[in-house]
PDB file of N, CA and C in Angstrom:
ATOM      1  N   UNK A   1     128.980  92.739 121.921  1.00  0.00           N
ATOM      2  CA  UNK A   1     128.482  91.371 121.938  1.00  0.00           C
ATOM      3  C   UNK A   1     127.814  91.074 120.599  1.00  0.00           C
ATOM      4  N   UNK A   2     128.498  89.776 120.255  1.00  0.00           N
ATOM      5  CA  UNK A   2     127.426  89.620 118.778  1.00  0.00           C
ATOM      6  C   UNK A   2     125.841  89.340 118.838  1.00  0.00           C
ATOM      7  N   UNK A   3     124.970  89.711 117.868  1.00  0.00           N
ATOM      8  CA  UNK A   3     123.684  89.464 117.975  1.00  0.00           C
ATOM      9  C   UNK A   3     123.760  87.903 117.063  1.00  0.00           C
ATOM     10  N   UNK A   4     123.156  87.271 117.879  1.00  0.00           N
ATOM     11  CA  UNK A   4     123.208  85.657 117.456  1.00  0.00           C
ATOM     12  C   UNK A   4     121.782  85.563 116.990  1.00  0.00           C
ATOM     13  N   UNK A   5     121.615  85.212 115.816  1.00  0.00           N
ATOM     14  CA  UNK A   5     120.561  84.675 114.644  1.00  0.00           C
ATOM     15  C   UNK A   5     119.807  83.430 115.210  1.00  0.00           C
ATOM     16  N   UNK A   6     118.702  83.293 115.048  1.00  0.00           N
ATOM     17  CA  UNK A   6     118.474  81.887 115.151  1.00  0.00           C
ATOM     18  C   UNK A   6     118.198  81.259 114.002  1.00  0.00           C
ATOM     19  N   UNK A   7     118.050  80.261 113.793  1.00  0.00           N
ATOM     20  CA  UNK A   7     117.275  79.256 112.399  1.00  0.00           C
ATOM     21  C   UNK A   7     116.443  80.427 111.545  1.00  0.00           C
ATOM     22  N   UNK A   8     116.283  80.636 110.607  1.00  0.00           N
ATOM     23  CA  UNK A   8     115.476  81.079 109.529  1.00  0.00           C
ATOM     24  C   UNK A   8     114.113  80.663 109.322  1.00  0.00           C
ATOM     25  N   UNK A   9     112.945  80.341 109.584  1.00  0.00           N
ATOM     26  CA  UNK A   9     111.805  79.883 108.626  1.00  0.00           C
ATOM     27  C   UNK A   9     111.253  80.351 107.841  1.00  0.00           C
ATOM     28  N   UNK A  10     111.612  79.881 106.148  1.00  0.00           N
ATOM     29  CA  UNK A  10     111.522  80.281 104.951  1.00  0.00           C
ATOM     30  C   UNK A  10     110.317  80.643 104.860  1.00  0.00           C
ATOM     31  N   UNK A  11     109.429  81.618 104.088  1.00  0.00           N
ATOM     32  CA  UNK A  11     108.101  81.974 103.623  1.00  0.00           C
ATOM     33  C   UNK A  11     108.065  80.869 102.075  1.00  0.00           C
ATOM     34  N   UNK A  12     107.223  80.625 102.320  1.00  0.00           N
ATOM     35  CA  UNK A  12     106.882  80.215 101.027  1.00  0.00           C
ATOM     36  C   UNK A  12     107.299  80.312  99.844  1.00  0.00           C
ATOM     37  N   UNK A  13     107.001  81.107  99.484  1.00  0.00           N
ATOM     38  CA  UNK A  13     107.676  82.009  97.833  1.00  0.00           C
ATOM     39  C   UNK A  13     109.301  81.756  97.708  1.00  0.00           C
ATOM     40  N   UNK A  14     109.990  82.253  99.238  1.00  0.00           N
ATOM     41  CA  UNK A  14     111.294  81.798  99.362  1.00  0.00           C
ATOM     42  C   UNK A  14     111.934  80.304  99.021  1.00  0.00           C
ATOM     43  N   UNK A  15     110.744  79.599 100.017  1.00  0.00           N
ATOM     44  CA  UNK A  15     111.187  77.813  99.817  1.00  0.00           C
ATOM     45  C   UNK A  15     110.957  77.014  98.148  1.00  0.00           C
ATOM     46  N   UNK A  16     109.571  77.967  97.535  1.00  0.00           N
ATOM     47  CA  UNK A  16     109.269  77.543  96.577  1.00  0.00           C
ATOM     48  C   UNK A  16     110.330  77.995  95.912  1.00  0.00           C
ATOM     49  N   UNK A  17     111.024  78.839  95.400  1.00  0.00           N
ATOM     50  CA  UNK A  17     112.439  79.411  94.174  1.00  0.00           C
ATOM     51  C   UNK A  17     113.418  78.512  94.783  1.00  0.00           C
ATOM     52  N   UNK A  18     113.373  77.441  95.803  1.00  0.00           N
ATOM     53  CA  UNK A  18     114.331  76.403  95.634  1.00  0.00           C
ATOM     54  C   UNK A  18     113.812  75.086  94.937  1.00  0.00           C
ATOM     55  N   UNK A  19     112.569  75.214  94.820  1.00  0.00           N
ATOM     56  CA  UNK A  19     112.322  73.948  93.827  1.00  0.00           C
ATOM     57  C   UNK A  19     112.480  73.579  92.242  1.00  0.00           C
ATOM     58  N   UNK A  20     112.477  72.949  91.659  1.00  0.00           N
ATOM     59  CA  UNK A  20     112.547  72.778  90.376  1.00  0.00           C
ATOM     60  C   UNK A  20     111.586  71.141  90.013  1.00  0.00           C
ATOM     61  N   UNK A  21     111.787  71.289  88.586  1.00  0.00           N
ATOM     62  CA  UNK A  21     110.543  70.168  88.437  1.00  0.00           C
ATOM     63  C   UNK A  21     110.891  69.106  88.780  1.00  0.00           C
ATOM     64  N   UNK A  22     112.184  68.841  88.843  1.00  0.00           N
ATOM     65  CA  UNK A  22     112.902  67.425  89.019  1.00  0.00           C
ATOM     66  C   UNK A  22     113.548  67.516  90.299  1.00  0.00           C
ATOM     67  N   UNK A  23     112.911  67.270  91.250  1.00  0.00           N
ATOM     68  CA  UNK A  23     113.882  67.262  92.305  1.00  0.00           C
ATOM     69  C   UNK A  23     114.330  65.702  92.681  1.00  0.00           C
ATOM     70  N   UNK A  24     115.721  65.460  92.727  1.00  0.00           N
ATOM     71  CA  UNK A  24     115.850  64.052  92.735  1.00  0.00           C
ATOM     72  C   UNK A  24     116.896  63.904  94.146  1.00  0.00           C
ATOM     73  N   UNK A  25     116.264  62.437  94.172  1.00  0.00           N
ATOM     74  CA  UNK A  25     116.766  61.932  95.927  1.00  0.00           C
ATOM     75  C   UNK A  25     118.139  61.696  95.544  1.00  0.00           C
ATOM     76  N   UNK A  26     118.976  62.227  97.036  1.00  0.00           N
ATOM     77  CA  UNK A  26     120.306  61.485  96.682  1.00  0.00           C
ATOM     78  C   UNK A  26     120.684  60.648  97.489  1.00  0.00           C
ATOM     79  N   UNK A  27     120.946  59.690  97.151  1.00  0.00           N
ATOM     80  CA  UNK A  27     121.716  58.574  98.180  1.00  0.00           C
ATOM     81  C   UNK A  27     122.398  59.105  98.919  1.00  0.00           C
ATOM     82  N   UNK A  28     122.308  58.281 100.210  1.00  0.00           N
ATOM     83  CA  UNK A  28     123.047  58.114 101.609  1.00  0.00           C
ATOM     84  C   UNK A  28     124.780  58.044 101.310  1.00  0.00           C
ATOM     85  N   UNK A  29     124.464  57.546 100.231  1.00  0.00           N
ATOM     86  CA  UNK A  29     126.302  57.086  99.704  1.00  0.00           C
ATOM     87  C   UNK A  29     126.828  58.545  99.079  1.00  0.00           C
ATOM     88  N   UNK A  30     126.442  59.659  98.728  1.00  0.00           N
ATOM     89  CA  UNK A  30     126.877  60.469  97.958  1.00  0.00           C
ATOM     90  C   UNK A  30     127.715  61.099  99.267  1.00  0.00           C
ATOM     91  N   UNK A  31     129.266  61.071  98.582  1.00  0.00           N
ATOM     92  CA  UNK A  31     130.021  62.059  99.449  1.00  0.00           C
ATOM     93  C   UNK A  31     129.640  63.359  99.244  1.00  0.00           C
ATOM     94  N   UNK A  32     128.784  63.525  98.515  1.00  0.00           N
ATOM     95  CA  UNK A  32     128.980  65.498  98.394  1.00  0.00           C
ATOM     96  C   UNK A  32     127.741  65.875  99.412  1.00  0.00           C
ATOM     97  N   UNK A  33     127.457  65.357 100.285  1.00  0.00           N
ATOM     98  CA  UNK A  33     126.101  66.434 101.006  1.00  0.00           C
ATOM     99  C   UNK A  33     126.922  67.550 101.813  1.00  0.00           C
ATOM    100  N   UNK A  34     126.070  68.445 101.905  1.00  0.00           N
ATOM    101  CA  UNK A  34     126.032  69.312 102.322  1.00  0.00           C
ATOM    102  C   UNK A  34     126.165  68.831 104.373  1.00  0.00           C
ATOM    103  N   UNK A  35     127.454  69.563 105.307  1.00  0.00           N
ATOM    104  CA  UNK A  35     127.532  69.435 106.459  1.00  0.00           C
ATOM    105  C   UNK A  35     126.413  70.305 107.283  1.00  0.00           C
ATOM    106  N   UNK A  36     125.016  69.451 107.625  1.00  0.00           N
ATOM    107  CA  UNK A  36     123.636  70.165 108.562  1.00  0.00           C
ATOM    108  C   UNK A  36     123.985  70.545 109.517  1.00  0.00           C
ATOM    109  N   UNK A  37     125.081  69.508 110.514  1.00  0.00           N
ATOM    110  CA  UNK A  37     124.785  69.158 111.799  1.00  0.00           C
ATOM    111  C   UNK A  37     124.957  70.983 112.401  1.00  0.00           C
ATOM    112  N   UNK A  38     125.525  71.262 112.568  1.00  0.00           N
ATOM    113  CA  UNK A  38     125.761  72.673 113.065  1.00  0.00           C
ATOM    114  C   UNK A  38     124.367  73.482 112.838  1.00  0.00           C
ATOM    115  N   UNK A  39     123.699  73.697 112.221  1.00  0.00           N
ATOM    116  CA  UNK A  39     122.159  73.935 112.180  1.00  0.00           C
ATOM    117  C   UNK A  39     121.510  72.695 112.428  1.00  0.00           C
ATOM    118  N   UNK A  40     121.678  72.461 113.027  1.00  0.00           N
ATOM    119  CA  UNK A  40     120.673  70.992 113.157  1.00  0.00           C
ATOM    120  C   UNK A  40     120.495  71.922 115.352  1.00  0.00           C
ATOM    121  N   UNK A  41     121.763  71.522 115.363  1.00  0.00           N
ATOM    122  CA  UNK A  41     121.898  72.289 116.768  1.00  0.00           C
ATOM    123  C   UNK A  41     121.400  73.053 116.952  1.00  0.00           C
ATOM    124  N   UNK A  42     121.711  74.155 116.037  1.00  0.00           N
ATOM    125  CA  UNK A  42     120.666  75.251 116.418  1.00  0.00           C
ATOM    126  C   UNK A  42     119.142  75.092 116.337  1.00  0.00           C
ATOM    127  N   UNK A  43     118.553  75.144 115.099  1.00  0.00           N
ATOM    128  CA  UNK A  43     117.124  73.984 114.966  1.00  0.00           C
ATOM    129  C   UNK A  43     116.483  73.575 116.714  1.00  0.00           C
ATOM    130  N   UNK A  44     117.696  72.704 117.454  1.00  0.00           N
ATOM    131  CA  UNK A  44     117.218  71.988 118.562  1.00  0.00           C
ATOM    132  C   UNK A  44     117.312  72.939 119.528  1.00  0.00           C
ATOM    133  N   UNK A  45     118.571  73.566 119.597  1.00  0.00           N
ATOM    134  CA  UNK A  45     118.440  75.113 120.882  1.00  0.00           C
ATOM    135  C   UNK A  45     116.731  76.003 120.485  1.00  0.00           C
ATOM    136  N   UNK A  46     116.522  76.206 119.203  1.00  0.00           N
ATOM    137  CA  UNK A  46     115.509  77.077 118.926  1.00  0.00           C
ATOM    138  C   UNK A  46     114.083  76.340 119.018  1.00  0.00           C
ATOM    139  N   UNK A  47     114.176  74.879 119.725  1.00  0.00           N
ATOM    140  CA  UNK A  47     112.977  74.165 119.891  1.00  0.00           C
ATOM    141  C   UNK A  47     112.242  73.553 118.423  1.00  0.00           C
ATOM    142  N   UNK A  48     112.499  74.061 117.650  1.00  0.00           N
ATOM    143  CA  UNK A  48     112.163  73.776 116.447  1.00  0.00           C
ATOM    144  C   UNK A  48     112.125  72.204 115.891  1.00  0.00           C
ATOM    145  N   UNK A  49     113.293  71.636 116.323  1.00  0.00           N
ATOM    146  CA  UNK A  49     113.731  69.601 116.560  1.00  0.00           C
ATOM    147  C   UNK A  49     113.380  69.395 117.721  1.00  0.00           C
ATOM    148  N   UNK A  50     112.980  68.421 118.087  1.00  0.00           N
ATOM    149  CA  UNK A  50     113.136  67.598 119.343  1.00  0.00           C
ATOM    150  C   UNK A  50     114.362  66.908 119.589  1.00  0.00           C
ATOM    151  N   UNK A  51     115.220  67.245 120.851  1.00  0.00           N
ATOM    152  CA  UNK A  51     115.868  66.564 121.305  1.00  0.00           C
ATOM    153  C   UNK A  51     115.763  64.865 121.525  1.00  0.00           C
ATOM    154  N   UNK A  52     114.512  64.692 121.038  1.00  0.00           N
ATOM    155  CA  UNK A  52     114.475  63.361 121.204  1.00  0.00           C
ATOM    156  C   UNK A  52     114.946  62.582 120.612  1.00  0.00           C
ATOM    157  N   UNK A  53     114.993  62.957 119.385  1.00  0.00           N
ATOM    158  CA  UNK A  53     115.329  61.590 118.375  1.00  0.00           C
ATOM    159  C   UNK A  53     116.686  62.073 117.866  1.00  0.00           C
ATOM    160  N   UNK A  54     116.853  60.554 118.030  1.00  0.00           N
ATOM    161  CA  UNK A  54     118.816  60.734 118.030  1.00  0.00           C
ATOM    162  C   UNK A  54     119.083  60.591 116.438  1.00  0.00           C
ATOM    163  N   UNK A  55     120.504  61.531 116.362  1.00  0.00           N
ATOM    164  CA  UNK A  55     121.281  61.790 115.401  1.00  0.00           C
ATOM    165  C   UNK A  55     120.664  61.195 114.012  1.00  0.00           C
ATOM    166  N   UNK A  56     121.442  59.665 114.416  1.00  0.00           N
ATOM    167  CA  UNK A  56     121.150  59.158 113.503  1.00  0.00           C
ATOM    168  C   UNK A  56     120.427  58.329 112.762  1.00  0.00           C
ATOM    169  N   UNK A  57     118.952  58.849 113.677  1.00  0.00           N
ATOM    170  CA  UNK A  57     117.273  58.383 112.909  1.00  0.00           C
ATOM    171  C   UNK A  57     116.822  59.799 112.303  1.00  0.00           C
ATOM    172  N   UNK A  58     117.582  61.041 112.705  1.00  0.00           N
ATOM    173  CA  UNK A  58     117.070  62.181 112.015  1.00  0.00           C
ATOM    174  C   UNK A  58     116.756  62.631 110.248  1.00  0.00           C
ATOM    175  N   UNK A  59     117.953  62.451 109.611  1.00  0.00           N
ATOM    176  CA  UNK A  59     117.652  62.358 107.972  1.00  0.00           C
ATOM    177  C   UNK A  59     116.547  61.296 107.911  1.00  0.00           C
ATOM    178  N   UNK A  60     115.225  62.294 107.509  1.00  0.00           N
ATOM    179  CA  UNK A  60     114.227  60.892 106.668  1.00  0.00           C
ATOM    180  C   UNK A  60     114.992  60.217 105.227  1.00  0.00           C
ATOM    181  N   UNK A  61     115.297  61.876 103.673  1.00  0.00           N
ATOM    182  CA  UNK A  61     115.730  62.365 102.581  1.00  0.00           C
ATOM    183  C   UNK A  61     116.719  63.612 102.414  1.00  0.00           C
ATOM    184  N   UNK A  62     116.914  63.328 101.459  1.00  0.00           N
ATOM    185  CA  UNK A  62     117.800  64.547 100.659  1.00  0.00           C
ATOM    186  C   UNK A  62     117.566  64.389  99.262  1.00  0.00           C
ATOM    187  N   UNK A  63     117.012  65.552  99.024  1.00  0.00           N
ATOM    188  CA  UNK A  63     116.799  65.838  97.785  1.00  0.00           C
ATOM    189  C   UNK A  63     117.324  66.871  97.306  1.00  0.00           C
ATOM    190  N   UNK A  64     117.719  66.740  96.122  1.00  0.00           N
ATOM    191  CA  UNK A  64     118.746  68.220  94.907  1.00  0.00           C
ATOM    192  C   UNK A  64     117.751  68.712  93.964  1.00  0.00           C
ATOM    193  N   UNK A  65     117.957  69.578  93.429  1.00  0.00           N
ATOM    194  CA  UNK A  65     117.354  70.494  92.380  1.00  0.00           C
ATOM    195  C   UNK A  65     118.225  69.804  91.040  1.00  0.00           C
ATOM    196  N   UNK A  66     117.265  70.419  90.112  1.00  0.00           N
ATOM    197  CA  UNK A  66     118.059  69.921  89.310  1.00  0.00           C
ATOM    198  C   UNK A  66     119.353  70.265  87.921  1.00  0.00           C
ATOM    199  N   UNK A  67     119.023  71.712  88.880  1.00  0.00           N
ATOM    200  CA  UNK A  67     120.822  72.508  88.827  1.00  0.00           C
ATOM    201  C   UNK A  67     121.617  72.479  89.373  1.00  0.00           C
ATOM    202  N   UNK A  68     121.326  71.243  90.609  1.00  0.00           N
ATOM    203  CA  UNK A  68     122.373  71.313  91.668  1.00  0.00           C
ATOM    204  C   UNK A  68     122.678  72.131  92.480  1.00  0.00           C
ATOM    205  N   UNK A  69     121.896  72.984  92.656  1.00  0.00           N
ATOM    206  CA  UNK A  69     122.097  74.204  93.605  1.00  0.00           C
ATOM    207  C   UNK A  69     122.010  74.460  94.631  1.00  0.00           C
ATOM    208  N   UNK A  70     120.440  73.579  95.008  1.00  0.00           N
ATOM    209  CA  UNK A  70     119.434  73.646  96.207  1.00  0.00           C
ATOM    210  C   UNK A  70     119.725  72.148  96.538  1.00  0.00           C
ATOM    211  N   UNK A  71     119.779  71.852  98.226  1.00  0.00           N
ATOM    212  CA  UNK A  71     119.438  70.507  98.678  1.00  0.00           C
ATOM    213  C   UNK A  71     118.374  71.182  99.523  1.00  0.00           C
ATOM    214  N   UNK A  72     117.356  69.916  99.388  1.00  0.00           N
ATOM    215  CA  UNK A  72     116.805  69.929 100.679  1.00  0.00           C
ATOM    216  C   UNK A  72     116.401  68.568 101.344  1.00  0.00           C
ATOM    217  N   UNK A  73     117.313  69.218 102.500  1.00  0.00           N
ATOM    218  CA  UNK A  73     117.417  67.617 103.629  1.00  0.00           C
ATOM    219  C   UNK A  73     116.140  67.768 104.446  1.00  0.00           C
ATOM    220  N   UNK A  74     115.566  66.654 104.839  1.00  0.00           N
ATOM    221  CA  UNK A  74     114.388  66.644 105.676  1.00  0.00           C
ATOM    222  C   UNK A  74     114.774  65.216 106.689  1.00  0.00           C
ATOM    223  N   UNK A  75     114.147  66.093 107.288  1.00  0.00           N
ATOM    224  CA  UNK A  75     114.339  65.364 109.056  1.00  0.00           C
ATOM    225  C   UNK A  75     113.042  65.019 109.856  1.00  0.00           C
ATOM    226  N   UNK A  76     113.517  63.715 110.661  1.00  0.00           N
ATOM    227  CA  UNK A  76     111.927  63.669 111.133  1.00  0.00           C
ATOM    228  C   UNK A  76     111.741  64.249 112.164  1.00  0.00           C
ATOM    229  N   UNK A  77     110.330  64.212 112.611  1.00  0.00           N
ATOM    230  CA  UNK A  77     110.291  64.840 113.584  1.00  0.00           C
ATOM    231  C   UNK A  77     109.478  63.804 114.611  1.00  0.00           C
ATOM    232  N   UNK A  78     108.788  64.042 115.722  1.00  0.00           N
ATOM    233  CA  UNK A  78     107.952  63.312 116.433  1.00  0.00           C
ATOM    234  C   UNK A  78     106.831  63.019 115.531  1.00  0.00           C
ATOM    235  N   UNK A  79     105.857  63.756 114.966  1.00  0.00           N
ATOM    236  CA  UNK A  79     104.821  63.186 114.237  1.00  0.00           C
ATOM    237  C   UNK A  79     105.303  62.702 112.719  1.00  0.00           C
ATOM    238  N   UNK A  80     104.557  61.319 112.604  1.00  0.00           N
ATOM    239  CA  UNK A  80     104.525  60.930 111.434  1.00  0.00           C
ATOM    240  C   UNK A  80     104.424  62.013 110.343  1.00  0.00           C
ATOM    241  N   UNK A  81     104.898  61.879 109.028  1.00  0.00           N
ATOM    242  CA  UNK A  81     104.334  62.462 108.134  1.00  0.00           C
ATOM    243  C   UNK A  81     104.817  63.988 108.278  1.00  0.00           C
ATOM    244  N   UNK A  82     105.366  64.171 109.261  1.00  0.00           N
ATOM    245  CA  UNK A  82     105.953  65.661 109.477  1.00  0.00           C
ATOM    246  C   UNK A  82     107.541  66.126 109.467  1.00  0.00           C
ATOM    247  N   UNK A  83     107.916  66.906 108.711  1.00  0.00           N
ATOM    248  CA  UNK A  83     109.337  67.102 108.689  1.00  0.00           C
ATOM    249  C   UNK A  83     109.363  68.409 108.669  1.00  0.00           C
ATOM    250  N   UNK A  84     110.855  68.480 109.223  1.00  0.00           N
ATOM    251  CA  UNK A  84     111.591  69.588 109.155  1.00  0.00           C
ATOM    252  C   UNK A  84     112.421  69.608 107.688  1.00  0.00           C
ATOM    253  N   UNK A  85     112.701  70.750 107.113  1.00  0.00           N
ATOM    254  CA  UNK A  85     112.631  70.420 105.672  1.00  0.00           C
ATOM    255  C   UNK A  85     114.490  72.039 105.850  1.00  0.00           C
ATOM    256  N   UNK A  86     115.830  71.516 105.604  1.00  0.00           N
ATOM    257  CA  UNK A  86     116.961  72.623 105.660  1.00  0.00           C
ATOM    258  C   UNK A  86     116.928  72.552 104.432  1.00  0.00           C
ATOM    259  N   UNK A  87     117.169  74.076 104.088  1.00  0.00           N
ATOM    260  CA  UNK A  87     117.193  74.095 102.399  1.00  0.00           C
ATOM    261  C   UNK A  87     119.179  74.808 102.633  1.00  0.00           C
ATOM    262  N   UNK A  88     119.849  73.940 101.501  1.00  0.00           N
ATOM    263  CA  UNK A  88     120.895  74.488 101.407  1.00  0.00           C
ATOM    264  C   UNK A  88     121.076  74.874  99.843  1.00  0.00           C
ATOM    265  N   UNK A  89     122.087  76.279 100.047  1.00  0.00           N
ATOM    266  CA  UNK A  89     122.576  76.665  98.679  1.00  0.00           C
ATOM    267  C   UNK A  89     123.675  75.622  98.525  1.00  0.00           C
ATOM    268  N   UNK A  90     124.002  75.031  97.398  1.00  0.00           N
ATOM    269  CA  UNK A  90     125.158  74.269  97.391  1.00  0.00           C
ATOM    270  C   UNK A  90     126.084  75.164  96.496  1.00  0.00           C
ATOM    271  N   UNK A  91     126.108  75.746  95.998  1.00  0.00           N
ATOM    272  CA  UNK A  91     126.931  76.671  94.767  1.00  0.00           C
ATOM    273  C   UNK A  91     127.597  77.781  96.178  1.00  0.00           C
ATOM    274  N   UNK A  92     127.211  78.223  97.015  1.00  0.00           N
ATOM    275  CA  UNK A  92     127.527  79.307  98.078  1.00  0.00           C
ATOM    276  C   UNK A  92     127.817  78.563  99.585  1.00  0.00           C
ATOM    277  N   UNK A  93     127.668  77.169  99.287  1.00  0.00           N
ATOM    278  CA  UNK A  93     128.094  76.354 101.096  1.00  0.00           C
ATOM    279  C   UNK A  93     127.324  76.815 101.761  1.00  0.00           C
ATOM    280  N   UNK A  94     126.293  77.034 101.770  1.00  0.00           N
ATOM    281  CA  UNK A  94     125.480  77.664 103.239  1.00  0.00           C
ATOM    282  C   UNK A  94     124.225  77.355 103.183  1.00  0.00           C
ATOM    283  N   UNK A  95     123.824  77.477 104.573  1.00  0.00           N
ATOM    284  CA  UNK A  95     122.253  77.283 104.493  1.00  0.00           C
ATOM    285  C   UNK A  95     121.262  78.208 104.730  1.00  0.00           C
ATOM    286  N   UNK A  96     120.241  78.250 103.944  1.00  0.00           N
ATOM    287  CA  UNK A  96     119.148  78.994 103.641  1.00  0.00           C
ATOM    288  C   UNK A  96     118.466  79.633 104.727  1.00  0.00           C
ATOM    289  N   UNK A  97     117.771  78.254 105.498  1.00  0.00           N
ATOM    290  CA  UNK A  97     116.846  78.295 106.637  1.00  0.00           C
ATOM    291  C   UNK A  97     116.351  76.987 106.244  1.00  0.00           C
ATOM    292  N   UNK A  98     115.305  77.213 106.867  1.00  0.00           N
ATOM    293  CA  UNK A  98     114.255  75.863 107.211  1.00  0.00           C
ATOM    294  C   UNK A  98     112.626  75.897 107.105  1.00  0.00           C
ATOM    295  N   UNK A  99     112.456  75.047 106.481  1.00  0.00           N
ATOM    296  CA  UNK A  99     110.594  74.587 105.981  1.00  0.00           C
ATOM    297  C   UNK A  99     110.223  73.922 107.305  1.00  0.00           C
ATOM    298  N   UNK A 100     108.706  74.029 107.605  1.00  0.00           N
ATOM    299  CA  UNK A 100     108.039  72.665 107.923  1.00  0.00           C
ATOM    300  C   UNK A 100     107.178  72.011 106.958  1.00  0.00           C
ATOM    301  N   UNK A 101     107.297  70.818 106.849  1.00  0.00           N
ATOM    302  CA  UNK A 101     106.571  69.832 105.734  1.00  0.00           C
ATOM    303  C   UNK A 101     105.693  69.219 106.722  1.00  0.00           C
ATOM    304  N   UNK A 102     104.335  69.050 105.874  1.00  0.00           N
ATOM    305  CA  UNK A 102     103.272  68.376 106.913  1.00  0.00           C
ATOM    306  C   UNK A 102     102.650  67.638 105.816  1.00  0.00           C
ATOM    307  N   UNK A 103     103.295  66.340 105.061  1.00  0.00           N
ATOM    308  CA  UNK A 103     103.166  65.907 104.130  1.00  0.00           C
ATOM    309  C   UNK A 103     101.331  65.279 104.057  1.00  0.00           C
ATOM    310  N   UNK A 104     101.126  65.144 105.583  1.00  0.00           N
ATOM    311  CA  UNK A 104      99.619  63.995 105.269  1.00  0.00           C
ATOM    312  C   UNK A 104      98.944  66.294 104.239  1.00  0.00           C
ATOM    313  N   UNK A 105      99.245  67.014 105.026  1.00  0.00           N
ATOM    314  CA  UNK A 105      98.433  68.351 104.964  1.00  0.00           C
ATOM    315  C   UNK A 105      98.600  68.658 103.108  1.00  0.00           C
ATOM    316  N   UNK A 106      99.669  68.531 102.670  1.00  0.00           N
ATOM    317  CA  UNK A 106     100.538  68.989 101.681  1.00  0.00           C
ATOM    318  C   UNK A 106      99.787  67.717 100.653  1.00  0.00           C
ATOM    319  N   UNK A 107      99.613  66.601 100.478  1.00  0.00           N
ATOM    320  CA  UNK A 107      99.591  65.069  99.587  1.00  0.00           C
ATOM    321  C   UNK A 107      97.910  65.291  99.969  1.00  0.00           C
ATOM    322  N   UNK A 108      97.530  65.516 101.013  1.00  0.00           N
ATOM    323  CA  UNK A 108      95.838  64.936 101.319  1.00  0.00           C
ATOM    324  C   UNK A 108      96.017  63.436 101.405  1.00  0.00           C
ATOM    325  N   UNK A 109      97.485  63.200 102.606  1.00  0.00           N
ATOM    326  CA  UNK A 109      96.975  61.911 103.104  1.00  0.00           C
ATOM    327  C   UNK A 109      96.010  61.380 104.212  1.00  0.00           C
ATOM    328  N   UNK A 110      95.399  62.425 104.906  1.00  0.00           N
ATOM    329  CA  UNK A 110      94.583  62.132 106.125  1.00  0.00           C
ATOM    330  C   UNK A 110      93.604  61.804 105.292  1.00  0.00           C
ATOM    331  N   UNK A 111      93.199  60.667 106.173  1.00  0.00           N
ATOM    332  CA  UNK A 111      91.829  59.961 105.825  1.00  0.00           C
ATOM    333  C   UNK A 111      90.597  61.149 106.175  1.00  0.00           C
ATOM    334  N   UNK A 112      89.161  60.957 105.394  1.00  0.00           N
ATOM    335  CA  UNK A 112      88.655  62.077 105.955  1.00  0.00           C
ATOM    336  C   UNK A 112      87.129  61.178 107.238  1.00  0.00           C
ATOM    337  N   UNK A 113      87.344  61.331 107.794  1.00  0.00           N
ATOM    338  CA  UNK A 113      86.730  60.180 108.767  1.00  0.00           C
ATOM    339  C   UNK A 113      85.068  61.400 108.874  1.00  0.00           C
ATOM    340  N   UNK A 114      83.878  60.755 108.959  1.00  0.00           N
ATOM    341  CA  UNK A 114      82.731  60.860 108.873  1.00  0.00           C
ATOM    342  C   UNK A 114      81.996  60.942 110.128  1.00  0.00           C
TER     343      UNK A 114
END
């Protein structure tokens, strides 16, 4: 019987060597993204997504490196400000694993209330 993998969640150090200084958004229109949905599934079997939100409110962004190497698509999730973050190799077709982004945590957008 095969041993079946679940989703990946990247360490840090890992997610960070996919960044670069320029990471730039790519349009909705670009035929070249990278195909998620098949980890997206898994993601949702592994509880990780909510089944709730349909298909196609899931992509918040997609963003590239700026060797073209790395995408990383982010997805929403139930809380504001929170994403699921798939990092793909694009040079090797495959995907990495997966970030969580907790942008208010990450920016210092929470207000700091007194």
């Amino acid at each position: 019987m095969k041993n079946r993998k679940g989703p990946k969640l990247l360490e840090r150090e890992k997610y960070n060597s996919t960044l670069s200084d320029k990471m730039v958004e790519v349009k909705d229109t670009d035929s070249n993204i990278f195909n998620i949905w098949p980890y997206v599934s898994k993601l949702k079997s592994a509880k990780v997504l909510s089944k709730k939100i349909k298909d196609n409110d899931l992509v918040y962004k997609i963003y590239r490196d700026s060797t073209e190497k790395f995408e990383h698509i982010l997805l929403s999730t139930e809380d504001k400000n929170n994403f699921v973050t798939i990092i793909v190799n694009k040079k090797r077709k495959k995907t990495i694993g997966y970030s969580i982004l907790d942008s208010d945590e990450k920016y210092e957008l929470r207000s700091n209330i007194a």
